[in-house]
C-alpha atoms as a PDB file:
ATOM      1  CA  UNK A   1     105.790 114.291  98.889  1.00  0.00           C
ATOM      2  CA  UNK A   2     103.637 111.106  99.938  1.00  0.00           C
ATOM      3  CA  UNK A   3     104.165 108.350  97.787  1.00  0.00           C
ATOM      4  CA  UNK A   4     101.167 106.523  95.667  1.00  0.00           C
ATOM      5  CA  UNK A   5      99.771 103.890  97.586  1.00  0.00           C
ATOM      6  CA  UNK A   6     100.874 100.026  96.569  1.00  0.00           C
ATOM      7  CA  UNK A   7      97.883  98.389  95.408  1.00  0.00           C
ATOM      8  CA  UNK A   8      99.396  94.736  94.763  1.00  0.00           C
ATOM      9  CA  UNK A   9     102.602  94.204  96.340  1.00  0.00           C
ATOM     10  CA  UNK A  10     104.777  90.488  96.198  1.00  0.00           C
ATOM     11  CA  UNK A  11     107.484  89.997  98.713  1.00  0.00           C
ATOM     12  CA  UNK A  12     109.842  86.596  97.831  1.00  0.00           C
ATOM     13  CA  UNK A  13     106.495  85.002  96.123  1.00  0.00           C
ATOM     14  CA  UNK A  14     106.507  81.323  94.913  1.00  0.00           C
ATOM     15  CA  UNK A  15     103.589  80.159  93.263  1.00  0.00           C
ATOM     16  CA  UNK A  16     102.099  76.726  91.386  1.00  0.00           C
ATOM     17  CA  UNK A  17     100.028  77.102  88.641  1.00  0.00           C
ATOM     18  CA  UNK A  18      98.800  72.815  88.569  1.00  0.00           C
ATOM     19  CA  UNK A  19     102.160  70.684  88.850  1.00  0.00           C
ATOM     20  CA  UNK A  20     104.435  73.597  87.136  1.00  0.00           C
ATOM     21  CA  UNK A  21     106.311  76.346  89.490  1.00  0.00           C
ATOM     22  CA  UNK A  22     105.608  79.305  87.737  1.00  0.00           C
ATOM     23  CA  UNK A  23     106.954  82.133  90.594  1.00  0.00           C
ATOM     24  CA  UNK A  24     110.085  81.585  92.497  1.00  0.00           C
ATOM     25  CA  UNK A  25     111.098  84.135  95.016  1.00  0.00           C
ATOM     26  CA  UNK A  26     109.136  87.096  92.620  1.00  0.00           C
ATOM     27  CA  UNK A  27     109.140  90.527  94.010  1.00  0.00           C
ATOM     28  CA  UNK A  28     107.059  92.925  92.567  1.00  0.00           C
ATOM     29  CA  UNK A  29     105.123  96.810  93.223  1.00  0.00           C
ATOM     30  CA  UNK A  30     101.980  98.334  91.493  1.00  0.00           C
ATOM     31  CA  UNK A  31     101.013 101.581  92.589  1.00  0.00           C
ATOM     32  CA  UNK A  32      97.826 103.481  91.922  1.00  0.00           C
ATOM     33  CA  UNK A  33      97.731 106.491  89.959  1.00  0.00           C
ATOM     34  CA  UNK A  34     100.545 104.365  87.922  1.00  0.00           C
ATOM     35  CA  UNK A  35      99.410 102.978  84.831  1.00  0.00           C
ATOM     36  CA  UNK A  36     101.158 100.281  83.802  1.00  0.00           C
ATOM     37  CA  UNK A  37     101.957  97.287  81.173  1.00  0.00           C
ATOM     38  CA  UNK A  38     103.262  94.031  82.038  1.00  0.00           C
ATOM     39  CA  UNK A  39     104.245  92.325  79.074  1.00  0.00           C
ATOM     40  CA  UNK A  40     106.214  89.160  78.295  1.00  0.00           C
ATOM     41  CA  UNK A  41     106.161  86.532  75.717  1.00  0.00           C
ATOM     42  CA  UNK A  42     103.548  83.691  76.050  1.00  0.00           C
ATOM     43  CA  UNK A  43     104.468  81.183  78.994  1.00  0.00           C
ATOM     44  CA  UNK A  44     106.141  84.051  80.962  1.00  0.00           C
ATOM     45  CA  UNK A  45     103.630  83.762  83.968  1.00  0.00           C
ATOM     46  CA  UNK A  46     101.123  86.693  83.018  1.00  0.00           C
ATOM     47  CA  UNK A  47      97.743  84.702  83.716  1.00  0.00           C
ATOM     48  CA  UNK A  48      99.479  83.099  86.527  1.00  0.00           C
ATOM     49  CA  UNK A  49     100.138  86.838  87.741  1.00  0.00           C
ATOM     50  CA  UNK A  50      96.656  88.165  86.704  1.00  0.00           C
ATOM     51  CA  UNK A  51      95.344  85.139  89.063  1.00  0.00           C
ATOM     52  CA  UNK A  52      97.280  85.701  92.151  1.00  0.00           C
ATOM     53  CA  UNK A  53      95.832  89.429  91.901  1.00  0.00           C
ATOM     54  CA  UNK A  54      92.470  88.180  91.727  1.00  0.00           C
ATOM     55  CA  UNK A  55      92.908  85.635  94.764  1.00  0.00           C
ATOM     56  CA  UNK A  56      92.261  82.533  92.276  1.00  0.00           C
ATOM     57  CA  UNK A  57      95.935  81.547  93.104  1.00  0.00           C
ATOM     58  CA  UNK A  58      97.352  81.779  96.611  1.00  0.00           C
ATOM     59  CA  UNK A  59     101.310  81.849  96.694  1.00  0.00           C
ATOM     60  CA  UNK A  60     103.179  78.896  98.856  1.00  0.00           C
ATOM     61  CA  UNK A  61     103.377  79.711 102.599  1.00  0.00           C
ATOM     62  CA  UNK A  62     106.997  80.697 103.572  1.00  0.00           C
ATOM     63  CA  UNK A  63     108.770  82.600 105.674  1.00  0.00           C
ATOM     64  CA  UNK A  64     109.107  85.957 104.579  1.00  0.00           C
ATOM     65  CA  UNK A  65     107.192  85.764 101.859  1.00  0.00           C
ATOM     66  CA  UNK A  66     104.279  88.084 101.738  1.00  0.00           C
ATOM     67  CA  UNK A  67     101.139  89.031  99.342  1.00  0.00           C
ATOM     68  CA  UNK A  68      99.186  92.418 100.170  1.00  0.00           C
ATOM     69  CA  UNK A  69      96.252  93.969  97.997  1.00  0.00           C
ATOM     70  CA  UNK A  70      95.306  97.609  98.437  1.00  0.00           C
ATOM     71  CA  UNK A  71      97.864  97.241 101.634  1.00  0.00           C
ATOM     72  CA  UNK A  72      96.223  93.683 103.075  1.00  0.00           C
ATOM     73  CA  UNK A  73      97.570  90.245 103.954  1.00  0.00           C
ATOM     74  CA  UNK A  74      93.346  89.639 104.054  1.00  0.00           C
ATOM     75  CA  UNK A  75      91.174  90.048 101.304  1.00  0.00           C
ATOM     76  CA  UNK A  76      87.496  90.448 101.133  1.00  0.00           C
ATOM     77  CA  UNK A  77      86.512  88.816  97.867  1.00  0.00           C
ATOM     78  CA  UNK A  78      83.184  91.248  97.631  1.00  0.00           C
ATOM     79  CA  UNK A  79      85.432  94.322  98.340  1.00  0.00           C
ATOM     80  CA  UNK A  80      87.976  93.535  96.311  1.00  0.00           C
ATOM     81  CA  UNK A  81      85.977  93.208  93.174  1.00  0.00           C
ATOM     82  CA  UNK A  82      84.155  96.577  94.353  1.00  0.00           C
ATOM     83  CA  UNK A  83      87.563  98.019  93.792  1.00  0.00           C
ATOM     84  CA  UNK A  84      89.290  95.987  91.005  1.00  0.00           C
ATOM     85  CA  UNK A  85      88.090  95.448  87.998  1.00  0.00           C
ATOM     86  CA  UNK A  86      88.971  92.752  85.685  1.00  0.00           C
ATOM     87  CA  UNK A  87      88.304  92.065  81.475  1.00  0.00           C
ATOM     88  CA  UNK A  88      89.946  88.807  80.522  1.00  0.00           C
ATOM     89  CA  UNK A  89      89.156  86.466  77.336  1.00  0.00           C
ATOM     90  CA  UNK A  90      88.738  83.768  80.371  1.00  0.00           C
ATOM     91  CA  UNK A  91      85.748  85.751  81.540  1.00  0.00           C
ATOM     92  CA  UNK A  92      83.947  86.358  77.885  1.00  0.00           C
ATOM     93  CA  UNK A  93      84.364  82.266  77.050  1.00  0.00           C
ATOM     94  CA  UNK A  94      82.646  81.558  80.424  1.00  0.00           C
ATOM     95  CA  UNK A  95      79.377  83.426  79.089  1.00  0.00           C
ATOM     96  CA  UNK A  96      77.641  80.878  77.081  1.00  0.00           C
ATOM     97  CA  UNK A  97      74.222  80.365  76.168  1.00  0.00           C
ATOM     98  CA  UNK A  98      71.735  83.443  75.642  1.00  0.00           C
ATOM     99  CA  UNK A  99      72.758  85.586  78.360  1.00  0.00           C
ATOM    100  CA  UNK A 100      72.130  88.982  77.221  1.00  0.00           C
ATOM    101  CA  UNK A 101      74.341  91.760  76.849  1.00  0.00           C
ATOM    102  CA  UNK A 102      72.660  93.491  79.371  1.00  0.00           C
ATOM    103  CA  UNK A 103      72.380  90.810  82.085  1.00  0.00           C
ATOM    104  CA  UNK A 104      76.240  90.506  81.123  1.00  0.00           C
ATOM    105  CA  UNK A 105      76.950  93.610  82.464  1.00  0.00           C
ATOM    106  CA  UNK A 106      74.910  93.888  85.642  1.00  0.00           C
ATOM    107  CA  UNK A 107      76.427  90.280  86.784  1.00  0.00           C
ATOM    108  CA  UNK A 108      79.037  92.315  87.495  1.00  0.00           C
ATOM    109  CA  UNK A 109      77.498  93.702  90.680  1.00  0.00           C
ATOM    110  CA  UNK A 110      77.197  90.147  91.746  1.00  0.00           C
ATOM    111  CA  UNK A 111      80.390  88.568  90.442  1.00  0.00           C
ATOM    112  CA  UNK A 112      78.421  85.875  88.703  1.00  0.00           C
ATOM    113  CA  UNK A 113      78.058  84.825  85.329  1.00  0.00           C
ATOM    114  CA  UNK A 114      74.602  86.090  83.955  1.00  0.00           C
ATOM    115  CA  UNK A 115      71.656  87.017  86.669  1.00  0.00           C
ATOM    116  CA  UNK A 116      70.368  83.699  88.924  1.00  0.00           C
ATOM    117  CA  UNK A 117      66.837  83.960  90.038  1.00  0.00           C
ATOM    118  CA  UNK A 118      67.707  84.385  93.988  1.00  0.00           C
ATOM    119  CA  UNK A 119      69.765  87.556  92.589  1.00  0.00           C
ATOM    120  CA  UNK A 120      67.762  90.740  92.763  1.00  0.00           C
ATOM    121  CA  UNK A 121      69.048  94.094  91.190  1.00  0.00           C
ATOM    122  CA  UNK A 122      68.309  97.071  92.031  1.00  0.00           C
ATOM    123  CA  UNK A 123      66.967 100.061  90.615  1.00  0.00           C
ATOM    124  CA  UNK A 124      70.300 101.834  91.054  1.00  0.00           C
ATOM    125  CA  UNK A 125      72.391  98.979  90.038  1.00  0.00           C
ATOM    126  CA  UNK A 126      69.867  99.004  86.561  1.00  0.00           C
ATOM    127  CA  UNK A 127      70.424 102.981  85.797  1.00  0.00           C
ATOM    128  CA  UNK A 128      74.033 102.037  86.201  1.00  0.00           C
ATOM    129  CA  UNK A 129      74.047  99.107  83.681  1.00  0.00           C
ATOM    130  CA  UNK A 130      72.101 101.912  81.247  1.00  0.00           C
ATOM    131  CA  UNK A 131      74.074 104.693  81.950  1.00  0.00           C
ATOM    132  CA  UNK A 132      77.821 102.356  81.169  1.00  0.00           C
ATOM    133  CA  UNK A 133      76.169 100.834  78.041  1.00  0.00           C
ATOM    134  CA  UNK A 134      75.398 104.199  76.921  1.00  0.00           C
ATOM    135  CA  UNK A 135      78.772 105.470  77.397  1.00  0.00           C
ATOM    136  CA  UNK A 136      80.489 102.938  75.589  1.00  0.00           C
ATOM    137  CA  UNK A 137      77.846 102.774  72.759  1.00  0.00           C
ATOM    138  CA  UNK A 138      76.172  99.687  74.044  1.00  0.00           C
ATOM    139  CA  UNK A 139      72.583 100.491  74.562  1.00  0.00           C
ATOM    140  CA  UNK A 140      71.806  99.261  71.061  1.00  0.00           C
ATOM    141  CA  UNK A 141      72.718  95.800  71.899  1.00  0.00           C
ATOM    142  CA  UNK A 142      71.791  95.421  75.296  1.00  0.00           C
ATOM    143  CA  UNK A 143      68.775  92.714  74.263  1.00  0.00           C
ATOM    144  CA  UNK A 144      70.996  90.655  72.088  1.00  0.00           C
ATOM    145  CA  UNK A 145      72.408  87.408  73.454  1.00  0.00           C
ATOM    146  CA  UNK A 146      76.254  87.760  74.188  1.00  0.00           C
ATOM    147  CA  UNK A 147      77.266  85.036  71.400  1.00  0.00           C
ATOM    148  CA  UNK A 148      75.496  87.101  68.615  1.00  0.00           C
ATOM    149  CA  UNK A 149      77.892  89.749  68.705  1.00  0.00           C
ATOM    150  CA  UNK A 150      80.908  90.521  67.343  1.00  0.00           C
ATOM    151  CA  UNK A 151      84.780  90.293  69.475  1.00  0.00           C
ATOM    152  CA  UNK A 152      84.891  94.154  70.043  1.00  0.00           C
ATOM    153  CA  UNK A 153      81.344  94.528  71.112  1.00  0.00           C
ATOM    154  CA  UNK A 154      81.650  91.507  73.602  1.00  0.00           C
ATOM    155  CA  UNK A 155      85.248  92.900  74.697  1.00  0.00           C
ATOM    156  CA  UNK A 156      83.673  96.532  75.203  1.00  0.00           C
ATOM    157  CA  UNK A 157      80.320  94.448  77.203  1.00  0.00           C
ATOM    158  CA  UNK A 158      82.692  92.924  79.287  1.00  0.00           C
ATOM    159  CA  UNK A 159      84.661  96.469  79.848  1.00  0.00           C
ATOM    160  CA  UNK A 160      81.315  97.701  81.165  1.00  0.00           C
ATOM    161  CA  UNK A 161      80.941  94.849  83.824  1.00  0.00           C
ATOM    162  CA  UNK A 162      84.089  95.645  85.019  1.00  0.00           C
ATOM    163  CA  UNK A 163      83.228  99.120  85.846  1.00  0.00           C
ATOM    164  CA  UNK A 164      80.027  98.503  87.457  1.00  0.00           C
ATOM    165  CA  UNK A 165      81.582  99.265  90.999  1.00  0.00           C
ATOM    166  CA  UNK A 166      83.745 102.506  89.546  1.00  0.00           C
ATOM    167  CA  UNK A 167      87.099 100.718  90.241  1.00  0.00           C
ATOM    168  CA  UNK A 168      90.217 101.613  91.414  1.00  0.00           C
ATOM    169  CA  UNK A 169      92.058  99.752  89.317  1.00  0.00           C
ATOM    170  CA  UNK A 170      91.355  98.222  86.236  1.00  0.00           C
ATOM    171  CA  UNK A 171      92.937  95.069  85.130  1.00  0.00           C
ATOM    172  CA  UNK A 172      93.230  94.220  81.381  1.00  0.00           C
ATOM    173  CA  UNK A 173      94.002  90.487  80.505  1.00  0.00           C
ATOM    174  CA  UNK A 174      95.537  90.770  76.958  1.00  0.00           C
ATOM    175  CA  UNK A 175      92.811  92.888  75.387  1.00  0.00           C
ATOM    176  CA  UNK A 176      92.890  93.335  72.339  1.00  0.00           C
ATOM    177  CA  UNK A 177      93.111  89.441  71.147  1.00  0.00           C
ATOM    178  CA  UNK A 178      91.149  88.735  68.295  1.00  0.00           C
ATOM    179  CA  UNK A 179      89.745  91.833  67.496  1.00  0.00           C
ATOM    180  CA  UNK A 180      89.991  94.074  64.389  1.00  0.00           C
ATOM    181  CA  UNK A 181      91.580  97.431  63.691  1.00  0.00           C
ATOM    182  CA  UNK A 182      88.160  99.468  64.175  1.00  0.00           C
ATOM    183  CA  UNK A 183      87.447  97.791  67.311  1.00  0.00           C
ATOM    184  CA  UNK A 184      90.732  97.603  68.337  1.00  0.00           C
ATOM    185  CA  UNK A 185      90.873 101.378  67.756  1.00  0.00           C
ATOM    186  CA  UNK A 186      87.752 102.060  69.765  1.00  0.00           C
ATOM    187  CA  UNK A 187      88.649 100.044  72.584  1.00  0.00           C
ATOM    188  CA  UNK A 188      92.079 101.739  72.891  1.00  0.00           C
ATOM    189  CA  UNK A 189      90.341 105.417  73.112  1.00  0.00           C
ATOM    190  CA  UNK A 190      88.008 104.181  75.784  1.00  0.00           C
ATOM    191  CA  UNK A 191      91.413 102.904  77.948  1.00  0.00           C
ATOM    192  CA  UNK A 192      92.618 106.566  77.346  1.00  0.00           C
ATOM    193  CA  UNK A 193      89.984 107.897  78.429  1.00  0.00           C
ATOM    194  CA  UNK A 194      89.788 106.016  81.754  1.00  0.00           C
ATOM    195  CA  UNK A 195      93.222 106.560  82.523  1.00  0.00           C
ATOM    196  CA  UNK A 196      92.847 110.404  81.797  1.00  0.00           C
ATOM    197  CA  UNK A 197      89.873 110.067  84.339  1.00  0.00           C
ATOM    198  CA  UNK A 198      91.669 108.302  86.996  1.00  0.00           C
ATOM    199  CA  UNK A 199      91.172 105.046  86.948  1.00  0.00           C
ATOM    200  CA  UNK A 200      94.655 103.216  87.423  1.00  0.00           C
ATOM    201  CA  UNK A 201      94.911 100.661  85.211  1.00  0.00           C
ATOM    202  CA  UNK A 202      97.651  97.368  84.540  1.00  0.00           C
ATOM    203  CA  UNK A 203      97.249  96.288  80.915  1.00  0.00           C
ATOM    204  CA  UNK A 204      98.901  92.735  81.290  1.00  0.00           C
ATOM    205  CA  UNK A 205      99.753  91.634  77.280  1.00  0.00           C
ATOM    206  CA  UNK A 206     102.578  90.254  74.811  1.00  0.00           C
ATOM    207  CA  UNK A 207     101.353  92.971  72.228  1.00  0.00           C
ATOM    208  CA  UNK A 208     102.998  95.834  72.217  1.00  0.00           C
ATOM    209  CA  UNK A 209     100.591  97.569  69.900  1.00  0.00           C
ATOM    210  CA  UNK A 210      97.704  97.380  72.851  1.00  0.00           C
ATOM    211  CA  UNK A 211     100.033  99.741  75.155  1.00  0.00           C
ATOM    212  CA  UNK A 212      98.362 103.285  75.085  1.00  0.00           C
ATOM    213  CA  UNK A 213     100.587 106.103  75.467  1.00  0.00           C
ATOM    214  CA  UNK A 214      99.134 107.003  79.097  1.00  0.00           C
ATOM    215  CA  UNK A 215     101.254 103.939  80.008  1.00  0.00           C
ATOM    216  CA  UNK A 216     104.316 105.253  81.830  1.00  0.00           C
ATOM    217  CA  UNK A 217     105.631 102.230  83.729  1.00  0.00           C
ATOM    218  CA  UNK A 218     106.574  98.952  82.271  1.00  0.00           C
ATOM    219  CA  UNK A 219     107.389  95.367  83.558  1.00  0.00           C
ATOM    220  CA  UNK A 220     108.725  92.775  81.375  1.00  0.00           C
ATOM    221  CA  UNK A 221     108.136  89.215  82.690  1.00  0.00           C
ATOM    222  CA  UNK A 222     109.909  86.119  81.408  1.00  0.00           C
ATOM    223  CA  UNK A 223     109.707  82.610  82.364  1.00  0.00           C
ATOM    224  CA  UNK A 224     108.501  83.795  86.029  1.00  0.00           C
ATOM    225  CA  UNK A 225     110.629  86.331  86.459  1.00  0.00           C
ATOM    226  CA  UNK A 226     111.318  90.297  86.764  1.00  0.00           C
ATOM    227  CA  UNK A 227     113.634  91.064  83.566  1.00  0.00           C
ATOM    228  CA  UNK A 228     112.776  94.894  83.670  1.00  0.00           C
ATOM    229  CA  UNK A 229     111.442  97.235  84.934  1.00  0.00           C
ATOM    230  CA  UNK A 230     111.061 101.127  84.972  1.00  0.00           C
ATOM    231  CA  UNK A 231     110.359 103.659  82.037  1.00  0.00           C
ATOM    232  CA  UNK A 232     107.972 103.041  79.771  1.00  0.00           C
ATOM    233  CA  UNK A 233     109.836 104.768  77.148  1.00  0.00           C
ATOM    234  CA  UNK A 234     113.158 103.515  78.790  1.00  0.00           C
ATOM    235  CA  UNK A 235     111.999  99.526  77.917  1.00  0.00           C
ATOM    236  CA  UNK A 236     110.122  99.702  75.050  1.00  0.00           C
ATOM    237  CA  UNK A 237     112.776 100.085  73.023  1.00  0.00           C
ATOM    238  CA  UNK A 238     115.166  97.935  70.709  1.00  0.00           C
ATOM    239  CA  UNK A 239     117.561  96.371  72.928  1.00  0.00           C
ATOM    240  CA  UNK A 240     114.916  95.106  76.296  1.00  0.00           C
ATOM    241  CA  UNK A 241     112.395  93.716  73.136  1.00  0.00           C
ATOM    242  CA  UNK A 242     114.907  91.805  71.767  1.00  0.00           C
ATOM    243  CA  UNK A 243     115.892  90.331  74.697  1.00  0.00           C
ATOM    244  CA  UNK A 244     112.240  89.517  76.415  1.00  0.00           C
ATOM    245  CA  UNK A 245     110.883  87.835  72.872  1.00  0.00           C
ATOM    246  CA  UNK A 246     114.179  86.196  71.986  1.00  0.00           C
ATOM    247  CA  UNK A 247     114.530  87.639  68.766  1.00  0.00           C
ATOM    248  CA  UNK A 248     115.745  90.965  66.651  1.00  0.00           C
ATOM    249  CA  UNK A 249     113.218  93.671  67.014  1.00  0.00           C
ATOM    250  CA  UNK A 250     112.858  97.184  65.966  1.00  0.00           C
ATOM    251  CA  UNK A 251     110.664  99.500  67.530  1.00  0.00           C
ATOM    252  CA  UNK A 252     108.759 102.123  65.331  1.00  0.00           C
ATOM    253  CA  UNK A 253     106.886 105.299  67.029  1.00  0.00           C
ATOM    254  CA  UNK A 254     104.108 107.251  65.739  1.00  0.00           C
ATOM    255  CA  UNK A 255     101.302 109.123  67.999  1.00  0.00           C
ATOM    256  CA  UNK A 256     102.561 108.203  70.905  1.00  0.00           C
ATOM    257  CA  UNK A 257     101.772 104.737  69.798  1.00  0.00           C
ATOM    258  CA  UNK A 258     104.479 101.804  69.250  1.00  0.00           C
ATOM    259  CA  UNK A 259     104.895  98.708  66.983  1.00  0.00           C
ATOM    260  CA  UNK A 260     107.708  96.299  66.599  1.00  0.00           C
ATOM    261  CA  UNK A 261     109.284  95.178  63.341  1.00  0.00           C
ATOM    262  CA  UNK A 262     112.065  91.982  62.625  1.00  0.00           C
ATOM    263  CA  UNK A 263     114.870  94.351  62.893  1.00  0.00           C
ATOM    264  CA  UNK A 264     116.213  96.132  60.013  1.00  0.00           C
ATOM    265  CA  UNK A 265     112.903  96.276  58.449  1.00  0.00           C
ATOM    266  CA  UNK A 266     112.036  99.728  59.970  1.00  0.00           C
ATOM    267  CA  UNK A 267     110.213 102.054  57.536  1.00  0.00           C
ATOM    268  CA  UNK A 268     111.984 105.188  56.343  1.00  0.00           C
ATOM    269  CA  UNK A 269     109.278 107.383  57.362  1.00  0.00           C
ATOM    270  CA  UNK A 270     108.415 106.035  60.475  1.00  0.00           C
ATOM    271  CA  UNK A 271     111.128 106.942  63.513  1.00  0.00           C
ATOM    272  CA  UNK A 272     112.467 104.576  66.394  1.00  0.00           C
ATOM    273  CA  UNK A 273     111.523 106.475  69.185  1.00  0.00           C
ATOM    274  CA  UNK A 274     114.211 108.389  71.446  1.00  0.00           C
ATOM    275  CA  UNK A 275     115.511 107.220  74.554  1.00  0.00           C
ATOM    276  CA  UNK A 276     115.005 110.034  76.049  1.00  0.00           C
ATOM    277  CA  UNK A 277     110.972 109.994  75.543  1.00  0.00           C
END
């Protein structure tokens, strides 16, 4: 049986994010066809990890150290975002100004924030602005400046811009910060839906409540470094929790969704789930 194919892969990795050493020596694996979550506490080197994937940090030069996306030492900037898609709270605060929802979304084609004059869309690249904002019940608010609308609707504008190439991967920069439970909700079935559909995606996030239940691998990062990693169901559990966030945690399970409680609080009528799950 051929194994998936490594889509981000770090060999002995050291890495500076300003004057602060955030990655020493940090090996790491991501497959497609593998949805996973890397979570960690804040300060544990997510962004810093999120950036080295999207070649806005480059790791120290070393020998036998060794960064490779979609199997490459090389990376085309305009073919990497044709294949990875990204939707990070970075990205939204960077759209300022009146730049409409619309415009929002076909930048993505472009990798530019809003639509420049000496950039020229095409009628292809339009239908496929209409046809995402349609899907994720957009269209309504595709003339309305980005800063008029609410966190969910930006978060799901920005989820459309990331999709404009049909990625391979999609990379999710903690998100569900900010919003509510409706749009949280909403956001969360359109994940399921793309990773029922086959896009591989890496939800990067220190909420464990954003980790849909299509998530079957899981990496817990602390201070820089590897701490776990395997199982979904293995490591999201009391014990690994504890341990990553410094403090006593009790995981609680219901539809295939989990929260964390201080431990000992856990709710009678809501069970830890097993470790066999």
């Amino acid at each position: 049986m051929t194994s998936p194919s490594p889509y981000f892969e770090l060999q002995a990795v050291d890495a500076y994010l300003g004057p602060r050493l955030v990655f020493e020596n940090l090996n790491l694996r991501l497959h497609l066809g593998e949805h996973t979550v890397v979570l960690g506490p804040n300060g544990a080197g997510k962004s810093a990890l999120i950036k080295l994937l999207g070649r806005e940090l480059y790791p120290l030069v070393k020998p036998g150290s060794a960064l490779r996306i979609f199997g490459s030492d090389t990376v085309n900037l305009w073919d990497l975002r044709a294949r990875l898609g990204l939707v990070s709270t970075d990205l939204q605060i960077g759209y300022v100004g009146r730049v409409r929802a619309f415009d929002v979304v076909l930048s993505g084609f472009f990798g530019s924030v809003g639509i420049g004059r000496s950039q020229q869309p095409t009628t292809a690249q339009r239908e496929r602005v209409r046809e995402l904002m349609a899907q994720l019940a957009l269209w309504d608010l595709a003339e309305r400046p980005l800063a008029q609308l609410s966190d969910g609707q930006k978060r799901r504008v920005l989820l459309a811009r990331a999709l404009v190439h049909d990625p391979e991967v999609l990379v999710l920069d903690e998100p569900t910060n900010g919003l509510d439970l409706r749009s949280r909700h909403q956001l969360l079935e359109i994940l399921r839906d793309l990773a029922r559909s086959g896009t591989t995606l890496l939800l990067v996030t220190h909420q464990i409540e954003a980790i849909i239940p299509e998530i079957s691998r899981c990496v817990l990062l602390r201070r820089g470094a590897v701490v776990g990693d395997g199982p979904a169901g293995a490591l999201l559990q009391d014990g690994p929790l504890s341990t990553l966030f410094d403090t006593p945690l009790q995981v609680v399970s219901a539809g295939g969704y989990r929260q964390v409680l201080p431990a000992g609080e856990c709710s009678s009528d809501v069970q830890p789930p097993s470790s066999s799950e």
